[in-house]
Protein backbone atom coordinates (compact mmCIF):
# COMPACT_ATOMS: atom_id res chain seq x y z
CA UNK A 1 95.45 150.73 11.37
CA UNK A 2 97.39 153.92 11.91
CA UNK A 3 93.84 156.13 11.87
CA UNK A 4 92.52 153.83 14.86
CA UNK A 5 96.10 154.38 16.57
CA UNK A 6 95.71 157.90 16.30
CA UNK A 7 92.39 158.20 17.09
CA UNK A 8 92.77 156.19 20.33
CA UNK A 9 95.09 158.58 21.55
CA UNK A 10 93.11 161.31 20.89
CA UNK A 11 90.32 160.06 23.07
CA UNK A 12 93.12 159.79 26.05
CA UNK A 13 94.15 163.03 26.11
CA UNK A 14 92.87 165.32 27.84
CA UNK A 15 91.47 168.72 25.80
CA UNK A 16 93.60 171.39 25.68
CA UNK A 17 90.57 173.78 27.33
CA UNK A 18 90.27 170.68 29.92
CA UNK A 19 89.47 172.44 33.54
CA UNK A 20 89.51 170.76 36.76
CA UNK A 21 87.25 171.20 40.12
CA UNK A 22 89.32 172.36 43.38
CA UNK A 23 87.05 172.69 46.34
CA UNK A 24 87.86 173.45 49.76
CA UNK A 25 87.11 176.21 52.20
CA UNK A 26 88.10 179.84 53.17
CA UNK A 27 89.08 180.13 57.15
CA UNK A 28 89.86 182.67 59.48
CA UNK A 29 92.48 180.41 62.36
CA UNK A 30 92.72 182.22 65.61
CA UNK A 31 93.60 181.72 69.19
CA UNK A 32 96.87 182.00 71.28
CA UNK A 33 99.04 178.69 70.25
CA UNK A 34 101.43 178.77 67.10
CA UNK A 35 99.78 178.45 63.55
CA UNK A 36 98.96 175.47 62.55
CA UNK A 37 98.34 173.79 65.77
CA UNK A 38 95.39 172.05 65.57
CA UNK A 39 93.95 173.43 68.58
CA UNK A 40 93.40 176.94 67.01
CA UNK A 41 89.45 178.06 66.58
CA UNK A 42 88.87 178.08 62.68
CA UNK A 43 85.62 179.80 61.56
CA UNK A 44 84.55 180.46 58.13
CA UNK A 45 85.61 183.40 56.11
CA UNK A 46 83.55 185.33 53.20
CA UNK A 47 85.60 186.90 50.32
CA UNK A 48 87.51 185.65 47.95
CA UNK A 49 90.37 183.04 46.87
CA UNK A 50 92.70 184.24 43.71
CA UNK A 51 94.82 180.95 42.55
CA UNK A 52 97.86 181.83 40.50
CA UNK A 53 99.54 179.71 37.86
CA UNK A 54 103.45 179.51 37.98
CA UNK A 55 103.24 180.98 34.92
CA UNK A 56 101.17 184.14 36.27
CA UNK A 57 97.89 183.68 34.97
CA UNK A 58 95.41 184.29 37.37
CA UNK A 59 92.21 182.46 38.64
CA UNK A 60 89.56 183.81 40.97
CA UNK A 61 86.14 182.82 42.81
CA UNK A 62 84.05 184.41 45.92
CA UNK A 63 83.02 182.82 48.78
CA UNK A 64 80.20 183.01 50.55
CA UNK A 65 79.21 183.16 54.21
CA UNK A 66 80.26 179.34 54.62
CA UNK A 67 83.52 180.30 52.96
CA UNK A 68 83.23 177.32 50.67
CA UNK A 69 85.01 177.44 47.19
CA UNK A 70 84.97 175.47 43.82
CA UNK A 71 87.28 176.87 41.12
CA UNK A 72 87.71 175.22 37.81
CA UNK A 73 91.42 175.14 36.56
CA UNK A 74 93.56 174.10 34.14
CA UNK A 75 96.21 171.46 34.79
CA UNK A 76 99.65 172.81 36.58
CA UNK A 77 100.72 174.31 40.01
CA UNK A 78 98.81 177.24 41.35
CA UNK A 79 99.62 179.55 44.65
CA UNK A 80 95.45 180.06 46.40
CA UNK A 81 95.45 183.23 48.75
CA UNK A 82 92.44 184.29 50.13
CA UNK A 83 90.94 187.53 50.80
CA UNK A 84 88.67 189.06 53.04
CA UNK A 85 86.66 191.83 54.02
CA UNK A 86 87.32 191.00 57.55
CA UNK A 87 91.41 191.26 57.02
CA UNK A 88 91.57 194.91 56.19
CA UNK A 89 94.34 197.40 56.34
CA UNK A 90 93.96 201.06 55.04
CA UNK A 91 90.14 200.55 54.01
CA UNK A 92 91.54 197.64 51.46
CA UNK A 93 91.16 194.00 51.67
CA UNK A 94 94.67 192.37 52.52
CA UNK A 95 95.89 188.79 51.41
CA UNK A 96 96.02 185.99 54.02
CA UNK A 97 99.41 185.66 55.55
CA UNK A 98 99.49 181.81 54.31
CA UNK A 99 99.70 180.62 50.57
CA UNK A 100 97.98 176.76 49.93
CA UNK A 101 100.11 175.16 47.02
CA UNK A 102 97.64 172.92 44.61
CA UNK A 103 98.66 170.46 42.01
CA UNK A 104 96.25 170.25 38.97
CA UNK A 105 96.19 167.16 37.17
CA UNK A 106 93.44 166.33 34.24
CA UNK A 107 90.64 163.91 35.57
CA UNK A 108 91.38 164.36 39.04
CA UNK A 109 89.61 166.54 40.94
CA UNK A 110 91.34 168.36 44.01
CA UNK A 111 89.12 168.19 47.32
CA UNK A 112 89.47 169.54 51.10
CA UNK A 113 91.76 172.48 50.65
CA UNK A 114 91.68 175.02 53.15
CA UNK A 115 93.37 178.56 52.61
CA UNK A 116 93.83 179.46 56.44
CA UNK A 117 94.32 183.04 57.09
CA UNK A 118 95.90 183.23 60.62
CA UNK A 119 95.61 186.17 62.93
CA UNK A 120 97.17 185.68 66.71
């Protein structure tokens, strides 16, 4: 009895490789009212989105010309920042001013986030 115990609770848990799908979109948010407002022009951006673990370890995944993502992670928090060669300073891309917080949880995928970078 203890065996099928055990064994049942192995199949519940998720695997300690387990990844998870986070999908959204890159954006460039423009125009002359405050960030955020939802009357600001948002187009899409190509380049790239880096998620970062609260631990540190980092993620990353390009975007095309659609700036549509999918990035498999582990479970746990991660900071997404985007980058693009149409945000330059110096000759080198530069992050987007705004940082999209994702929660990670095994078996549920994370849909619809958009990291916004906002220029006035």
């Amino acid at each position: 009895m203890v065996i099928a115990v055990s064994a049942l609770a192995a199949c519940t848990r998720p695997a300690s490789g387990a990844r998870e799908t986070v999908t959204g979109n890159l954006l460039m948010e423009a125009g002359p009212v405050l960030a955020g407002h939802p009357n600001r022009a948002r187009s899409p951006l190509r380049g790239h989105v880096v998620a970062i673990a609260t631990a540190g370890r980092r993620f990353a995944v390009s975007t095309g010309r659609t700036g549509r993502f999918t990035i498999l992670l582990p479970p746990g928090s991660f900071d997404l920042t985007g980058y693009s060669p149409r945000v330059r300073s110096y000759g080198l891309d530069e992050a987007c001013v705004a940082v999209h917080r994702v929660k990670v949880k095994a078996g549920t995928p994370v849909r619809g986030v958009d990291v916004i970078c906002s220029f006035p």
